[in-house]
PDB file of N, CA and C in Angstrom:
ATOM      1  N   UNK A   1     129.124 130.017 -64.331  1.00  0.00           N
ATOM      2  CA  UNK A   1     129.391 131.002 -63.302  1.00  0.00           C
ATOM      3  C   UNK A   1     129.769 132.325 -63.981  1.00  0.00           C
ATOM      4  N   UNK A   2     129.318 133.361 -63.499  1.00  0.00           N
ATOM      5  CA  UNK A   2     129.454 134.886 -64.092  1.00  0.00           C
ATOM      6  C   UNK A   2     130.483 135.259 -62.967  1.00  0.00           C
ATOM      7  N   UNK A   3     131.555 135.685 -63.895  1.00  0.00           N
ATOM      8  CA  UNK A   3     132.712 136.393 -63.072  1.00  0.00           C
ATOM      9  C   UNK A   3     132.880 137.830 -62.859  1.00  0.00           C
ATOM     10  N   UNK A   4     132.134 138.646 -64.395  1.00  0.00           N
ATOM     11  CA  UNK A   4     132.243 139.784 -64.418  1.00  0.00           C
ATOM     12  C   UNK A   4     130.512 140.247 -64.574  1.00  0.00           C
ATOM     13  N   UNK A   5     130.281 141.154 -63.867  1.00  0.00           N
ATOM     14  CA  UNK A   5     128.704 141.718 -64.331  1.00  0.00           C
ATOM     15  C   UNK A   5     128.708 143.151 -64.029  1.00  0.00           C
ATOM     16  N   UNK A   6     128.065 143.775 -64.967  1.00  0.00           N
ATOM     17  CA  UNK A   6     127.531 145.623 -64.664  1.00  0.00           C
ATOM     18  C   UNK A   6     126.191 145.580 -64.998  1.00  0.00           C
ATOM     19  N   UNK A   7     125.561 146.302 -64.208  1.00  0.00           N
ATOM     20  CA  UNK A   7     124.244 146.813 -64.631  1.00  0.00           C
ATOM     21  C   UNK A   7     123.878 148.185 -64.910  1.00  0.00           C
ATOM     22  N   UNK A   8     123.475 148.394 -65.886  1.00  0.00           N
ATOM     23  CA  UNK A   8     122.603 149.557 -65.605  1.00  0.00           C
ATOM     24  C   UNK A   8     123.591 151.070 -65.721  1.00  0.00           C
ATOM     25  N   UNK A   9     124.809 151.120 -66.638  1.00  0.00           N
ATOM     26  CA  UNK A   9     126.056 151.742 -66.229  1.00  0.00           C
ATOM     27  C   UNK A   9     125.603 152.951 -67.141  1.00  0.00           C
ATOM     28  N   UNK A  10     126.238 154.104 -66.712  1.00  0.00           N
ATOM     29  CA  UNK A  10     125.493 155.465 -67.545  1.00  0.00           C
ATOM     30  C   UNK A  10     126.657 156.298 -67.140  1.00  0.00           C
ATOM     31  N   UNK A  11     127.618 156.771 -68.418  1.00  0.00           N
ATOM     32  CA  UNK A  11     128.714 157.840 -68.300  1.00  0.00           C
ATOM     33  C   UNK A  11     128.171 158.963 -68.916  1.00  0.00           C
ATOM     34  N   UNK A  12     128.552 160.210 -67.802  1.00  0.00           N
ATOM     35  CA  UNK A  12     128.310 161.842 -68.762  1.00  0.00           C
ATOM     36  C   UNK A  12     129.488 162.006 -68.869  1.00  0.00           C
ATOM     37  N   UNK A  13     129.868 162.675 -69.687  1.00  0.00           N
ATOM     38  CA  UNK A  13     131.198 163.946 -69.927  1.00  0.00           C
ATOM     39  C   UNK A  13     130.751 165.272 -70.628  1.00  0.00           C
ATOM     40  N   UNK A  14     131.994 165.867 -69.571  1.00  0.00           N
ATOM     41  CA  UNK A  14     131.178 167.483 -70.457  1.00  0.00           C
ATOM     42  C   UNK A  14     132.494 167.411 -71.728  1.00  0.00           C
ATOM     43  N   UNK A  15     131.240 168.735 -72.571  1.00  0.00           N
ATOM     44  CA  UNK A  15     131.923 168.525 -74.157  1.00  0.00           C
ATOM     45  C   UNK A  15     131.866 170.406 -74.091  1.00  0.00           C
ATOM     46  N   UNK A  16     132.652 170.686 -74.917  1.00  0.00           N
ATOM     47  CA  UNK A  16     132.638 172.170 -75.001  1.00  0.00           C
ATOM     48  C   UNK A  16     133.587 173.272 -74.003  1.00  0.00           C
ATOM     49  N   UNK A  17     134.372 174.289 -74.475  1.00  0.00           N
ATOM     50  CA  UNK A  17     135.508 174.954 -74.171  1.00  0.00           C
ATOM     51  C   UNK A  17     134.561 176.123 -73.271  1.00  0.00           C
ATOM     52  N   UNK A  18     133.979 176.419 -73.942  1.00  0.00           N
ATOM     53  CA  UNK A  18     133.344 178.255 -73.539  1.00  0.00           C
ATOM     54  C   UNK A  18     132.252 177.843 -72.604  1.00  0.00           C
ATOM     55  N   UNK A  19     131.542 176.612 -73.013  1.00  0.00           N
ATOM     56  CA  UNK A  19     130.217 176.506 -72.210  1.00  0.00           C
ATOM     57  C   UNK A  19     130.067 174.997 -72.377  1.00  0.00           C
ATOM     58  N   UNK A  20     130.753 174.939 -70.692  1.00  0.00           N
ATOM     59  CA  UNK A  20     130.666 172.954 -71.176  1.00  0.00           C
ATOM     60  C   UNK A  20     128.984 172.854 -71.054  1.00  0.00           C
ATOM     61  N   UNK A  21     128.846 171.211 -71.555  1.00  0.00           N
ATOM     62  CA  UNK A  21     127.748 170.730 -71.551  1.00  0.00           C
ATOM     63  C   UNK A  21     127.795 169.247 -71.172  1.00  0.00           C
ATOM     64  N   UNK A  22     127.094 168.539 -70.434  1.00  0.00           N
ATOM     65  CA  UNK A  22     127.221 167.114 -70.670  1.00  0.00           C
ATOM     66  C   UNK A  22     126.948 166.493 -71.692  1.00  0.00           C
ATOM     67  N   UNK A  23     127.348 165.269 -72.324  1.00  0.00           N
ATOM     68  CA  UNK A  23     127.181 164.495 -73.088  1.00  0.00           C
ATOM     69  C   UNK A  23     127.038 163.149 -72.180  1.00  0.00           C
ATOM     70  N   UNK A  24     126.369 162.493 -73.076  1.00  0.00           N
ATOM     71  CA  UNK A  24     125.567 161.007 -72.289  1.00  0.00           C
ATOM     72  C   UNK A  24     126.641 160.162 -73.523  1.00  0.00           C
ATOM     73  N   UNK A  25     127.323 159.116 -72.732  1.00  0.00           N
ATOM     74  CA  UNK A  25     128.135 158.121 -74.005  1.00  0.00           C
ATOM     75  C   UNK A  25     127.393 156.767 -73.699  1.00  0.00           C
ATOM     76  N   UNK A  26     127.100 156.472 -72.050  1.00  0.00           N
ATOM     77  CA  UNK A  26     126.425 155.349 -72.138  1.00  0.00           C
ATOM     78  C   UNK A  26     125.117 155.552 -71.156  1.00  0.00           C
ATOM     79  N   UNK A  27     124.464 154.799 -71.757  1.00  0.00           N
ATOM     80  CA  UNK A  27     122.546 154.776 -71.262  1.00  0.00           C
ATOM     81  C   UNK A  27     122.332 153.366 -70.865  1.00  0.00           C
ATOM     82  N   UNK A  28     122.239 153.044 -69.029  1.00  0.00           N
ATOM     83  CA  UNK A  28     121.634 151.864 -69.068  1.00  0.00           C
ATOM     84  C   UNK A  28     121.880 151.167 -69.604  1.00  0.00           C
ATOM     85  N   UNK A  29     123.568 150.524 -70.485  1.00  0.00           N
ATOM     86  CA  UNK A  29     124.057 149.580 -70.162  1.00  0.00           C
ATOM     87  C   UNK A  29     124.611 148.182 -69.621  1.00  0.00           C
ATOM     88  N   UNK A  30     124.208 147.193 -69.623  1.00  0.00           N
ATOM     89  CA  UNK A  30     124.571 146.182 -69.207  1.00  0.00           C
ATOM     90  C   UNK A  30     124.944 144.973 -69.489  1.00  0.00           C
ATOM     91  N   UNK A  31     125.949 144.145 -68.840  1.00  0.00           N
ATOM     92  CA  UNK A  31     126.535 143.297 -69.353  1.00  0.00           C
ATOM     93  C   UNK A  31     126.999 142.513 -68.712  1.00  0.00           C
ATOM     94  N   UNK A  32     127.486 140.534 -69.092  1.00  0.00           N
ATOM     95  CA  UNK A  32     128.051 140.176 -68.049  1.00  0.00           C
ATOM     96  C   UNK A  32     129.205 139.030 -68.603  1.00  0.00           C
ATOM     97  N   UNK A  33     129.883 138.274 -68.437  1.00  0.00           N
ATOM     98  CA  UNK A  33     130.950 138.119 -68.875  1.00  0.00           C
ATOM     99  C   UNK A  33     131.049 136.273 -67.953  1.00  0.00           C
ATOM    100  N   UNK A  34     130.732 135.296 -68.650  1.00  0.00           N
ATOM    101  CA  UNK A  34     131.288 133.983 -68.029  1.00  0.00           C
ATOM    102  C   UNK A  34     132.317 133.492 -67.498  1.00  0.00           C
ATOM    103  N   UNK A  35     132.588 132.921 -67.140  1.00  0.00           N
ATOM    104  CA  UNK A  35     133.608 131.676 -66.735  1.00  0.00           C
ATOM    105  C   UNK A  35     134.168 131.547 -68.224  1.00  0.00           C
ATOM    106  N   UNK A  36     135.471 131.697 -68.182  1.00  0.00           N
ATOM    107  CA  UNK A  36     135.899 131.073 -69.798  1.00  0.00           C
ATOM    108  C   UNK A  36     136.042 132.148 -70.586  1.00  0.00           C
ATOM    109  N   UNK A  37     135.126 132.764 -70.931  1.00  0.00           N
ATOM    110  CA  UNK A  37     134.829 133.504 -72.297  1.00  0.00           C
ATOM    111  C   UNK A  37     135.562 134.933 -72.273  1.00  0.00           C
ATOM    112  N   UNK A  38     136.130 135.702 -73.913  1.00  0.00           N
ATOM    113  CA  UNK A  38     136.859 136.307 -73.761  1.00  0.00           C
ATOM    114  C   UNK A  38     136.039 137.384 -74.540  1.00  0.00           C
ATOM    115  N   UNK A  39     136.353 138.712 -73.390  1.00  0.00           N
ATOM    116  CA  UNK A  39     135.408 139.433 -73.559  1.00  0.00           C
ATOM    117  C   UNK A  39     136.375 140.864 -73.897  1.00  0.00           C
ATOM    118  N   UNK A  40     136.228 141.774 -75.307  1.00  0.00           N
ATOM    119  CA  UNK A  40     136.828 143.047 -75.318  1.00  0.00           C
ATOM    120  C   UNK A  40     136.165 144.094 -75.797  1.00  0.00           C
ATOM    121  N   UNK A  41     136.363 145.308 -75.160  1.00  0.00           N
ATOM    122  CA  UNK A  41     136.165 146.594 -75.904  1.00  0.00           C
ATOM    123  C   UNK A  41     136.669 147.076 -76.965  1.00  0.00           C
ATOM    124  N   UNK A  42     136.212 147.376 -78.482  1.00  0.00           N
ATOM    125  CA  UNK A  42     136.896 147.832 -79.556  1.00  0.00           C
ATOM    126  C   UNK A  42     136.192 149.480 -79.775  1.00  0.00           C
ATOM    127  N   UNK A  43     137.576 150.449 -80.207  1.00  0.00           N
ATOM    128  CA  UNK A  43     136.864 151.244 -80.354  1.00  0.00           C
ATOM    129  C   UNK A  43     138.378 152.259 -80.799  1.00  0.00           C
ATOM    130  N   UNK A  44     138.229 153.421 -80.997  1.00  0.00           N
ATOM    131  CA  UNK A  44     139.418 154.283 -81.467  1.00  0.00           C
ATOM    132  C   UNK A  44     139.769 155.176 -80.459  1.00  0.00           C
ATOM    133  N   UNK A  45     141.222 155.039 -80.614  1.00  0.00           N
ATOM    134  CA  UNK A  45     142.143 156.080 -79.348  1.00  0.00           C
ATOM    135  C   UNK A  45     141.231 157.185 -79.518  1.00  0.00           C
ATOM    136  N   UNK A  46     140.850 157.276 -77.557  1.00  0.00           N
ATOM    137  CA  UNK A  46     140.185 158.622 -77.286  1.00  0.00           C
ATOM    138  C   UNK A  46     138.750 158.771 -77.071  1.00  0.00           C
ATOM    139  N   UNK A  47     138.536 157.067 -77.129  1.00  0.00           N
ATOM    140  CA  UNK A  47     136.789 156.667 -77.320  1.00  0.00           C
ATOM    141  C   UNK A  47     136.657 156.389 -75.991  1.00  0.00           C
ATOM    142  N   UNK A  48     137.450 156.835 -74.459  1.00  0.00           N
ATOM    143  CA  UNK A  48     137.054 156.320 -73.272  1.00  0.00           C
ATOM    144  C   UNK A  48     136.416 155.243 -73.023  1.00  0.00           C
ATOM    145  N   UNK A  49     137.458 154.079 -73.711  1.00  0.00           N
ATOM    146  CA  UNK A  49     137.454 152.421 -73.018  1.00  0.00           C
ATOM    147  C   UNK A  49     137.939 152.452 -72.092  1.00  0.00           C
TER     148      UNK A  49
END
């Protein structure tokens, strides 16, 4: 049994002081997560987990 699922997930953020811009961090993404199983994000303070 799948407890957790995303599909298809796509974050912009704008980057830049004078002239924001978007930035793409995730593209069509997806993922899904069982019954049981232990699932984490690793990444460095500031990496928008």
């Amino acid at each position: 049994m799948i407890v957790v699922s995303a599909e298809r997930l796509t974050k912009d953020f704008l980057t830049g002081f004078w002239r924001p811009r978007p930035k793409r961090a995730l593209d069509g993404i997806s993922f899904s997560v069982p019954q049981g199983e232990v699932f984490g994000l690793l990444g460095p303070n500031g990496a928008g987990k």
